[in-house]
C-alpha atoms as a PDB file:
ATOM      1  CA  UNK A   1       0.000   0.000   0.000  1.00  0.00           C
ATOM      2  CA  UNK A   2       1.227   3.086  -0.917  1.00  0.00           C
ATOM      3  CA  UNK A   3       1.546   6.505   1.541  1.00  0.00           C
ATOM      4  CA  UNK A   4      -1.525   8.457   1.322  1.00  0.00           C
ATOM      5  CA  UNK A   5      -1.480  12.143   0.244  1.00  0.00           C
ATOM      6  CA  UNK A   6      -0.208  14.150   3.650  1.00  0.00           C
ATOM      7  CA  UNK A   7      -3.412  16.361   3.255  1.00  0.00           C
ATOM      8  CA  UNK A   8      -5.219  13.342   4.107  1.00  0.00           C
ATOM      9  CA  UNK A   9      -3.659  12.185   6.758  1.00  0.00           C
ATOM     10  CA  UNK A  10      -5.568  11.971  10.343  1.00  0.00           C
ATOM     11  CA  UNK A  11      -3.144  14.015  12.139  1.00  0.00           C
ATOM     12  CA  UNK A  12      -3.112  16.928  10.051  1.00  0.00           C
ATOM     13  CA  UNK A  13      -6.787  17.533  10.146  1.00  0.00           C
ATOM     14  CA  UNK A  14      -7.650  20.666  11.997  1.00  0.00           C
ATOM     15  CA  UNK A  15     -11.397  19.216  12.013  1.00  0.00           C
ATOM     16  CA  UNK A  16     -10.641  16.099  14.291  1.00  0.00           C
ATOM     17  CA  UNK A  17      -9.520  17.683  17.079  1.00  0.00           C
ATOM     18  CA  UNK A  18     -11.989  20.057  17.230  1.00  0.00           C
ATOM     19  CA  UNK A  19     -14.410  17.173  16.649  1.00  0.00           C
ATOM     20  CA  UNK A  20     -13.381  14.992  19.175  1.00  0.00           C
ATOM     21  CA  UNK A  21     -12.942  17.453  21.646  1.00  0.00           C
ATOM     22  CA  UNK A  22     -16.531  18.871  20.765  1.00  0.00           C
ATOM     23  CA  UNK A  23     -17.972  15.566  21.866  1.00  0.00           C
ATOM     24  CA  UNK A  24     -15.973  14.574  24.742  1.00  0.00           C
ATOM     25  CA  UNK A  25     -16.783  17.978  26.332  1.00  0.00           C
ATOM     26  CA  UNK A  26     -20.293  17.235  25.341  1.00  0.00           C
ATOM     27  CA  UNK A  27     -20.601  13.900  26.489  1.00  0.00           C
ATOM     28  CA  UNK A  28     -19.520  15.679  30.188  1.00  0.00           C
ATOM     29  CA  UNK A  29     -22.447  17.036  30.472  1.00  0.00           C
ATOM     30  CA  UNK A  30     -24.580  14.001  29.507  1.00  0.00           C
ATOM     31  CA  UNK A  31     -24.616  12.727  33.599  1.00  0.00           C
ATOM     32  CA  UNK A  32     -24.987  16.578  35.186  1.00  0.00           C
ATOM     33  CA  UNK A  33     -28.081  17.098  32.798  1.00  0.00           C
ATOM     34  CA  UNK A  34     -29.682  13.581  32.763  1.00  0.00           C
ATOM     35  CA  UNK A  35     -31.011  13.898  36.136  1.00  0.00           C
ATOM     36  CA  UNK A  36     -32.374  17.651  35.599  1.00  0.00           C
ATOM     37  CA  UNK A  37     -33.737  15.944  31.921  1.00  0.00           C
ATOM     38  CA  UNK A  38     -32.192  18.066  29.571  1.00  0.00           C
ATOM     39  CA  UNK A  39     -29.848  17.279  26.821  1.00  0.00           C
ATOM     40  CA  UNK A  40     -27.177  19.449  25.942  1.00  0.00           C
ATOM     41  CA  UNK A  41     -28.530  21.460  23.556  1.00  0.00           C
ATOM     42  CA  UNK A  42     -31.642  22.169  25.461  1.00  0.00           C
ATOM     43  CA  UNK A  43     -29.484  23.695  27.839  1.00  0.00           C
ATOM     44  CA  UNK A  44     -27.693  25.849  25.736  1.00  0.00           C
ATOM     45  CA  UNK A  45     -31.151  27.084  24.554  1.00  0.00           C
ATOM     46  CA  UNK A  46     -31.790  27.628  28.231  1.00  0.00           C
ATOM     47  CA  UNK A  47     -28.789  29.238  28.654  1.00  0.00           C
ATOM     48  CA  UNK A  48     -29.787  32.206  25.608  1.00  0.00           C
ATOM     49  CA  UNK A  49     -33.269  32.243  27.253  1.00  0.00           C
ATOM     50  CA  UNK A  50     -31.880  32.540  30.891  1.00  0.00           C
ATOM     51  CA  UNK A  51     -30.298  36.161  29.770  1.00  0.00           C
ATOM     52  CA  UNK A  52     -32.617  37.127  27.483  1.00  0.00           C
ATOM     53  CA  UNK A  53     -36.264  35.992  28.379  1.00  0.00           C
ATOM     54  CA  UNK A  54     -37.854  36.624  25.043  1.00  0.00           C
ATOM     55  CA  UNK A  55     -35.981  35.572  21.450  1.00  0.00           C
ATOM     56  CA  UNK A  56     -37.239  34.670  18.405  1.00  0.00           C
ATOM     57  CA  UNK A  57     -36.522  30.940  16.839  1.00  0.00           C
ATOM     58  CA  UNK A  58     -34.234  32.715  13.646  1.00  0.00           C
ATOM     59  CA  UNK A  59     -32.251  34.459  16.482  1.00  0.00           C
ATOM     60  CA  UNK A  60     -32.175  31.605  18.642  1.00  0.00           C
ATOM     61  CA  UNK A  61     -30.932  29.430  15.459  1.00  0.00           C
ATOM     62  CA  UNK A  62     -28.252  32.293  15.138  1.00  0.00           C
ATOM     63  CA  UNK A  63     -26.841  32.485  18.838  1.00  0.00           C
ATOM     64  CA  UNK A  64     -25.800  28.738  18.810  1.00  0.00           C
ATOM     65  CA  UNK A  65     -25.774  27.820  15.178  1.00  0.00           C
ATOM     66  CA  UNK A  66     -28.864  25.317  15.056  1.00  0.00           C
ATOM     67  CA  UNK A  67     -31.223  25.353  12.115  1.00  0.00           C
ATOM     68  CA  UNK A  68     -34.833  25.097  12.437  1.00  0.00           C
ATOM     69  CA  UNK A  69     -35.439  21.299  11.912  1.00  0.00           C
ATOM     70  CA  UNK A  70     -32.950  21.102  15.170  1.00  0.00           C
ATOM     71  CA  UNK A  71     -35.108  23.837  17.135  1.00  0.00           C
ATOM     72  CA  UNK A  72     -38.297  23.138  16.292  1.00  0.00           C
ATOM     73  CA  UNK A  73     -38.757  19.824  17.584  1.00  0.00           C
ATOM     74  CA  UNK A  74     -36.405  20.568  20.851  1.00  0.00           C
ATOM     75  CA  UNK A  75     -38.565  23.840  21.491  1.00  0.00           C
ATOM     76  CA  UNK A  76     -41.794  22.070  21.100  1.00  0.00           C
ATOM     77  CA  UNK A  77     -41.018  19.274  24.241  1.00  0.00           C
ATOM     78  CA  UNK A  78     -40.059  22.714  26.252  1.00  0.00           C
ATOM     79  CA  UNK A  79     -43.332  23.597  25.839  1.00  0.00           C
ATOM     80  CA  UNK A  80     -45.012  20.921  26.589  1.00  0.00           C
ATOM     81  CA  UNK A  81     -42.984  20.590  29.744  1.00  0.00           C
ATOM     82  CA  UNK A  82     -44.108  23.810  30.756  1.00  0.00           C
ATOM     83  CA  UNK A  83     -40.377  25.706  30.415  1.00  0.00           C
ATOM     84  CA  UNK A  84     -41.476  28.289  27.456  1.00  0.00           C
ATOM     85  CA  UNK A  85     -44.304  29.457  25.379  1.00  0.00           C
ATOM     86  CA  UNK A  86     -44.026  30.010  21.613  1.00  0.00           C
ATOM     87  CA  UNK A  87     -46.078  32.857  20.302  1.00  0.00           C
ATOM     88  CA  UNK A  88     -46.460  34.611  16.748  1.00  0.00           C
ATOM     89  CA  UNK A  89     -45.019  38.089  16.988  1.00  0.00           C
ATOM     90  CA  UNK A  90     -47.916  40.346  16.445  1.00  0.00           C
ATOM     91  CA  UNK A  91     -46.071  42.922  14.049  1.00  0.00           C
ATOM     92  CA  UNK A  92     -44.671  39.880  11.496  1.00  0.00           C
ATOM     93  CA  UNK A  93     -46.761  36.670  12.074  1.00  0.00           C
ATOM     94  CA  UNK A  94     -44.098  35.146  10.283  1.00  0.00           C
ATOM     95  CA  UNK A  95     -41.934  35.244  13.115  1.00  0.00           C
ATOM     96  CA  UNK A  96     -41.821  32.353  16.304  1.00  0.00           C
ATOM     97  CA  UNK A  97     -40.945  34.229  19.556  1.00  0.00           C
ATOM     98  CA  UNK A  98     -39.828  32.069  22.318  1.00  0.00           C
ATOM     99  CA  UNK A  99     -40.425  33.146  25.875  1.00  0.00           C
ATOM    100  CA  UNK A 100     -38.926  31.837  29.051  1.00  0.00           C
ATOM    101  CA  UNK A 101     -41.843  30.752  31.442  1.00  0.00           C
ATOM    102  CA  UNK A 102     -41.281  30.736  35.469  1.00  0.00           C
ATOM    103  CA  UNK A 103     -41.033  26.926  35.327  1.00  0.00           C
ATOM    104  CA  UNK A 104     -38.078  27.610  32.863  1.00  0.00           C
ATOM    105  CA  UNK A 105     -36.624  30.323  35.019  1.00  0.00           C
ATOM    106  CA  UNK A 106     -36.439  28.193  38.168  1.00  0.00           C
ATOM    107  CA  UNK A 107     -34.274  25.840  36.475  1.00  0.00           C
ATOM    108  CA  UNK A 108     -31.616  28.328  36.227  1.00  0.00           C
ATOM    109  CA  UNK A 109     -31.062  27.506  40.057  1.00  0.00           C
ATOM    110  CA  UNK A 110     -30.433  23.589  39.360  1.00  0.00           C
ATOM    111  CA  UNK A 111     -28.138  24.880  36.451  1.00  0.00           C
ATOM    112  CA  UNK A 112     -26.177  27.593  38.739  1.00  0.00           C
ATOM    113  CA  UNK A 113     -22.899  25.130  39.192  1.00  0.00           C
ATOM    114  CA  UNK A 114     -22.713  23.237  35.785  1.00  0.00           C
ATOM    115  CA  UNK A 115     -20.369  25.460  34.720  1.00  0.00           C
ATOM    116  CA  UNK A 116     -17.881  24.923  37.041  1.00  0.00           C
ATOM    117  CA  UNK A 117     -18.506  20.930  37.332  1.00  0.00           C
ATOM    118  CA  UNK A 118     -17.730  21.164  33.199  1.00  0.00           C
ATOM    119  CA  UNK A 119     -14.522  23.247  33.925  1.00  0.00           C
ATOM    120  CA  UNK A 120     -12.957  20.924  36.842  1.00  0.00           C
ATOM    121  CA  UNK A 121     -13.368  18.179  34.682  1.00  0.00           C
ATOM    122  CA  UNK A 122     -11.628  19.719  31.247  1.00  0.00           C
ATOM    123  CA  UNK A 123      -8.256  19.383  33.711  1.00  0.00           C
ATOM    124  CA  UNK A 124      -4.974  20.342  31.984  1.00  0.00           C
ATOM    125  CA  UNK A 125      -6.306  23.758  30.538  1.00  0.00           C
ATOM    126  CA  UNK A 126      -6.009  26.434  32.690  1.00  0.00           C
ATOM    127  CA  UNK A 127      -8.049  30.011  32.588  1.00  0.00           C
ATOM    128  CA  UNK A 128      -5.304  31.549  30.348  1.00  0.00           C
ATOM    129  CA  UNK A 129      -5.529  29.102  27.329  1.00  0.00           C
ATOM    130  CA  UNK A 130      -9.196  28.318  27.842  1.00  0.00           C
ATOM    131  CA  UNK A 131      -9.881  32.091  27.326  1.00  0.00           C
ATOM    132  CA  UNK A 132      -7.365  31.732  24.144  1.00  0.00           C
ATOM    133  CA  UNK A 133      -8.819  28.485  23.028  1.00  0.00           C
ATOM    134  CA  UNK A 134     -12.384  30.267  23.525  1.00  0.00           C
ATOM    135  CA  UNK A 135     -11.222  33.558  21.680  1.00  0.00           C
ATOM    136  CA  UNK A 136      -9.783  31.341  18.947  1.00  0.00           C
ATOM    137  CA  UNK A 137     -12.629  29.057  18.557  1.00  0.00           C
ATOM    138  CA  UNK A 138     -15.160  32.277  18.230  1.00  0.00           C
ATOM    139  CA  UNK A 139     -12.750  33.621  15.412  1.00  0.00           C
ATOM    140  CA  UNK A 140     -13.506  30.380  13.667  1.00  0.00           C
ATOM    141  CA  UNK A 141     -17.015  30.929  14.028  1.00  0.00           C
ATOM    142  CA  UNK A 142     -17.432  34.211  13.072  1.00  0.00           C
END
């Protein structure tokens, strides 16, 4: 067998790090959420609503890069759990807003300290190079 092309060679693919890393820091929060019944991404939605009360689905899909066929679906088990309300904006019907309800507020108290259970667990990074890796990983992003 002959050596394959360098360019496609495992280890000099910026996209599997990033992958892997992406679902090992994932699959930390898989036993701090399962109890509180949320999957990771319903959090992160939780997280947008926490600060913001009131977004609509496009700008929800924005802030964390989800399309609709992800949201829609997720968003519709929130509300029937009783954690937010979808309603039509009045000014463009065309337009989902999504609204934080109290039972989706309280959470944010059972959330408080995932933050810092995900950080002591990503050991060997400290505050300096997460901020870079964070900085660098928005750049990519954006």
């Amino acid at each position: 067998m002959s050596q394959p092309y360098e360019q496609l060679k495992l280890e000099n693919q910026l996209c599997f790090p990033l992958y892997a890393c992406a679902r090992k820091i994932t699959n930390l929060y898989t036993p701090v959420l399962k109890p509180l019944g949320l999957t990771y991404t319903q959090y992160i939605v939780f997280m947008v609503l926490w600060e913001r009360e009131k977004v609509s689905v496009g700008e929800l899909g924005k802030v964390l890069h989800l399309d609709a066929g992800t949201l829609t679906p997720l968003l519709k088990n929130l509300e029937k759990s009783g954690y937010v309300t979808r309603e039509r904006m009045k000014e463009d019907e065309r337009v989902t807003l999504v609204c934080i309800t109290e039972k989706g507020d309280a959470l944010k108290e059972e959330c408080k300290d995932i933050p810092a259970k995900i950080g002591s667990a990503c050991t060997g990074l400290n505050a300096k190079d997460a901020k870079e890796l964070f900085r660098i990983l928005s750049k990519l992003l954006g």
